[in-house]
C-alpha atoms as a PDB file:
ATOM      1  CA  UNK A   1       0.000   0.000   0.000  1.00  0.00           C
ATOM      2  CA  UNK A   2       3.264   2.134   0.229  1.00  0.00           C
ATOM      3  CA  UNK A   3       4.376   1.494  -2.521  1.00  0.00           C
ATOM      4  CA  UNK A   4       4.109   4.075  -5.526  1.00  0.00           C
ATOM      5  CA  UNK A   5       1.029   2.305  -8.265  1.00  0.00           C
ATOM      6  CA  UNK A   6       2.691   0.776 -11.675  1.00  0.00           C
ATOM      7  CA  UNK A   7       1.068   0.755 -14.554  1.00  0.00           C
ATOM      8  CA  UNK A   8       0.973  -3.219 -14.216  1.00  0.00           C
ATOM      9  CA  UNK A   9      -1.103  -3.429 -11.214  1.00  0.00           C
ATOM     10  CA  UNK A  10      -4.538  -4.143 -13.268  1.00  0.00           C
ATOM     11  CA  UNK A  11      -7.269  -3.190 -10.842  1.00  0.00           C
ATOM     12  CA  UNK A  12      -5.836  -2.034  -6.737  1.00  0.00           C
ATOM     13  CA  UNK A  13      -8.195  -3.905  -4.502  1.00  0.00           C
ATOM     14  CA  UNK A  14      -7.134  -2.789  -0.618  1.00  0.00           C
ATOM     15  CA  UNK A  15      -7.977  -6.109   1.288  1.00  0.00           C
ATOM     16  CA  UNK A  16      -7.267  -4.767   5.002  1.00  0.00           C
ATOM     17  CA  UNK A  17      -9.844  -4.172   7.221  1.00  0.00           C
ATOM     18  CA  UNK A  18      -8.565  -0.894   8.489  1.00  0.00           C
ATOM     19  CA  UNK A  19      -7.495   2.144   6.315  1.00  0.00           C
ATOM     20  CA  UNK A  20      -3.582   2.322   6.526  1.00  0.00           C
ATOM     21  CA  UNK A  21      -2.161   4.803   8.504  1.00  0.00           C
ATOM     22  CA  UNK A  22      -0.438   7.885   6.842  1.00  0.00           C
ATOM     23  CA  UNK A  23      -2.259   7.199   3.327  1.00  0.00           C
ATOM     24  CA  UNK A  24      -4.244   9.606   1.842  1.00  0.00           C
ATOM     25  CA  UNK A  25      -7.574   8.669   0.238  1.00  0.00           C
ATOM     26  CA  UNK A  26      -7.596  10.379  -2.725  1.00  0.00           C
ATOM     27  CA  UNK A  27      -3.806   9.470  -3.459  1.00  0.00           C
ATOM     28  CA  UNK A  28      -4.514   5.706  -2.670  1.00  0.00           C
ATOM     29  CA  UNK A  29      -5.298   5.184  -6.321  1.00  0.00           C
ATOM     30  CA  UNK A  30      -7.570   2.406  -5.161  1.00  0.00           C
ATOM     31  CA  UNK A  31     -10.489   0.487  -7.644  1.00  0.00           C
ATOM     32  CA  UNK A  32     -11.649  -1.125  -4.565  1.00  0.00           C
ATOM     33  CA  UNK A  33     -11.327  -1.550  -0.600  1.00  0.00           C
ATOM     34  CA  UNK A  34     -12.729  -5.364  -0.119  1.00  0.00           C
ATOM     35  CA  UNK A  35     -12.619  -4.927   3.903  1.00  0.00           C
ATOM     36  CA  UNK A  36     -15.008  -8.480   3.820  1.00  0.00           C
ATOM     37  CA  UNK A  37     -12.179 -10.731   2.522  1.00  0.00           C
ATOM     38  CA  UNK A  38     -10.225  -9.300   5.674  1.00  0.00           C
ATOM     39  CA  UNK A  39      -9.311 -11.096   8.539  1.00  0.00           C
ATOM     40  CA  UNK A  40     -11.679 -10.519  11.654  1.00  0.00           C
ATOM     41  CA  UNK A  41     -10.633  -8.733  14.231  1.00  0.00           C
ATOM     42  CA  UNK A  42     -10.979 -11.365  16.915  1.00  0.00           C
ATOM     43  CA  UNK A  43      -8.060 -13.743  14.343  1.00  0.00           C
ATOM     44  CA  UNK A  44      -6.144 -10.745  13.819  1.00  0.00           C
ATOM     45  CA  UNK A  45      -5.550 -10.175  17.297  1.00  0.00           C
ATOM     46  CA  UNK A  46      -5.380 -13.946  17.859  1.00  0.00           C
ATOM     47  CA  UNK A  47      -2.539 -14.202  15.671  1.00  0.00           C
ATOM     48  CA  UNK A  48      -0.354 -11.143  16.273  1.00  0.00           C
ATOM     49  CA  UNK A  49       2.152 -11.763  13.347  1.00  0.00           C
ATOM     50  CA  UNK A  50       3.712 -14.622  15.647  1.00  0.00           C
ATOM     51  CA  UNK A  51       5.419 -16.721  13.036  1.00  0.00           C
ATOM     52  CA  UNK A  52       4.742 -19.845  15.457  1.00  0.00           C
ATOM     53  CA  UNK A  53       0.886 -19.062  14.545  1.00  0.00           C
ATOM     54  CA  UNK A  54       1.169 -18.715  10.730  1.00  0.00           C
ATOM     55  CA  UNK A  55      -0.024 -22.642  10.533  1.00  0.00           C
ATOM     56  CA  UNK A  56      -3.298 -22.033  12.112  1.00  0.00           C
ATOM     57  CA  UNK A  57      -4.197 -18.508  11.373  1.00  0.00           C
ATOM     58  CA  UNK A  58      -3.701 -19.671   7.382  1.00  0.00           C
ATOM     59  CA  UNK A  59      -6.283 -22.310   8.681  1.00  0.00           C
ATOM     60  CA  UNK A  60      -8.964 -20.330  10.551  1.00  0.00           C
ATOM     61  CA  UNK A  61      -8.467 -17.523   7.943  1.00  0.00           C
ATOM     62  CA  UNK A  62      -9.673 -19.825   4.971  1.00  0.00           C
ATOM     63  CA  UNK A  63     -12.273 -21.165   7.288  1.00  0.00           C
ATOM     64  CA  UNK A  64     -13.711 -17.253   7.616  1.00  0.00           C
ATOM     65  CA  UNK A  65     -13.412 -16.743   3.973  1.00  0.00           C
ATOM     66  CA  UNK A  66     -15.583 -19.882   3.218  1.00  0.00           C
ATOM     67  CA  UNK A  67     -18.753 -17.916   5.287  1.00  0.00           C
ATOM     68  CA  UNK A  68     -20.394 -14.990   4.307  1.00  0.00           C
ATOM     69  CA  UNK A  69     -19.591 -11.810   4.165  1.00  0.00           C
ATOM     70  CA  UNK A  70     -16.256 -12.836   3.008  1.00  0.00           C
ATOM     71  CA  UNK A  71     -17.213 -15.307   0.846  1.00  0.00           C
ATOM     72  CA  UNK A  72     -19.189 -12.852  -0.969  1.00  0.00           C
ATOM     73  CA  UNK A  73     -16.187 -10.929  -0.896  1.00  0.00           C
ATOM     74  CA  UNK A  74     -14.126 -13.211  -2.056  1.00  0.00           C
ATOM     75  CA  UNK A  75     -16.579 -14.124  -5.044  1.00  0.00           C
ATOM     76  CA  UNK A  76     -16.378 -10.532  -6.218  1.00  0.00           C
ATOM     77  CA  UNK A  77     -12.962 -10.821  -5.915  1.00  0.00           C
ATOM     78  CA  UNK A  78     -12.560 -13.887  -7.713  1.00  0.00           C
ATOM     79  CA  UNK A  79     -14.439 -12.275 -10.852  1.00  0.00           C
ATOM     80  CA  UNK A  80     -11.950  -9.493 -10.461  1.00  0.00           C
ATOM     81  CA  UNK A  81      -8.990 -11.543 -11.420  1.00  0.00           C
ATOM     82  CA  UNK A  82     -10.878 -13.283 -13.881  1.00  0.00           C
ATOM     83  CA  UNK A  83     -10.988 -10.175 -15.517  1.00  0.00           C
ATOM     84  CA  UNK A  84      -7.834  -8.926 -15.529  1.00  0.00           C
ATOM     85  CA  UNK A  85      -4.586  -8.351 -13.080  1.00  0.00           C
ATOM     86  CA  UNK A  86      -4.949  -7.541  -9.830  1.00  0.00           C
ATOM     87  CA  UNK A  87      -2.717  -6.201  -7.487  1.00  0.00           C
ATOM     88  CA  UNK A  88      -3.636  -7.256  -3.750  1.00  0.00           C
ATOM     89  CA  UNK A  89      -2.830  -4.463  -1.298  1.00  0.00           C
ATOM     90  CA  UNK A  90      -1.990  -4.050   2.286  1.00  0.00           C
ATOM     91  CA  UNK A  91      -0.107  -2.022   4.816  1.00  0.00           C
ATOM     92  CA  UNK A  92       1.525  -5.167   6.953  1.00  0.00           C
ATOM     93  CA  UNK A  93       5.080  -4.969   6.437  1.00  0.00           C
ATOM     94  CA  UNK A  94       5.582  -8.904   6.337  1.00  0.00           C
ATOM     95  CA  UNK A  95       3.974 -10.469   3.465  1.00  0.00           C
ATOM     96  CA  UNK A  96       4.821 -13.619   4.100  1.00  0.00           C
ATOM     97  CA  UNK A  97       3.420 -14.226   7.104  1.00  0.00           C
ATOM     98  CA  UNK A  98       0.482 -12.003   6.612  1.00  0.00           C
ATOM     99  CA  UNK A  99      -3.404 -12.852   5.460  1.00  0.00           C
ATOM    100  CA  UNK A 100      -2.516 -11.675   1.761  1.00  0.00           C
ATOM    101  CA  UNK A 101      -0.776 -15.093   1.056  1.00  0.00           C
ATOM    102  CA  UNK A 102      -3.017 -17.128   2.308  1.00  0.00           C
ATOM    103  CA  UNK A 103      -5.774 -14.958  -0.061  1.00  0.00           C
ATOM    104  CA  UNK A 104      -3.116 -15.143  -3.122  1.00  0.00           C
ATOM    105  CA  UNK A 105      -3.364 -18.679  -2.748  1.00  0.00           C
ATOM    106  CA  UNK A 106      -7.339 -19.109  -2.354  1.00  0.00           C
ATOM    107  CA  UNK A 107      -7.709 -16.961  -5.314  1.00  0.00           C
ATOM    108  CA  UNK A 108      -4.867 -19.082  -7.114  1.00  0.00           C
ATOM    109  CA  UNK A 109      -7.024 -22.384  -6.464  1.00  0.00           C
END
């Protein structure tokens, strides 16, 4: 989300469920903010970006995504790609570990 847009990106789909801190709406460049396909609050404070975790959130994140409103979400979502590129955004700072994987991989399935 910090990151300056490329013309690459396709469509910029935000898929926190907070705004990020020091970004501007207007300068977000965003097609869409898909807060649904976010983790709920009650897993993200579960999991606390503890690595030891990762294994489990992953788990009880696809498990919320399968329900609605994120499953909705996620259907939307899923049409999005099949349109066209999409570039996932989000302000955590360790992708790896974060819910964007896990959703980079349900949408790759």
């Amino acid at each position: 989300m910090y990151e300056a847009p490329e013309g690459e990106d396709g469509a910029r789909v935000l898929v926190d469920r907070l705004w990020p801190r020091g970004v501007a709406k207007d300068a977000a460049r965003l097609d869409e903010w898909c807060k649904d396909v976010a983790p709920s609050k009650e897993l993200r404070t579960w999991y606390g970006h503890r690595a030891e975790r990762y294994e489990e959130f992953a788990e009880r994140y696809r498990a919320e995504l399968a329900v609605p409103p994120a499953a909705e979400a996620l259907d939307g979502l899923r049409e999005r790609v099949a349109a066209g590129p999409v570039t996932l955004l989000t302000a955590t700072k360790e992708i790896e570990l974060s819910h964007v994987t896990v959703l980079a991989e349900v949408l790759g399935e």
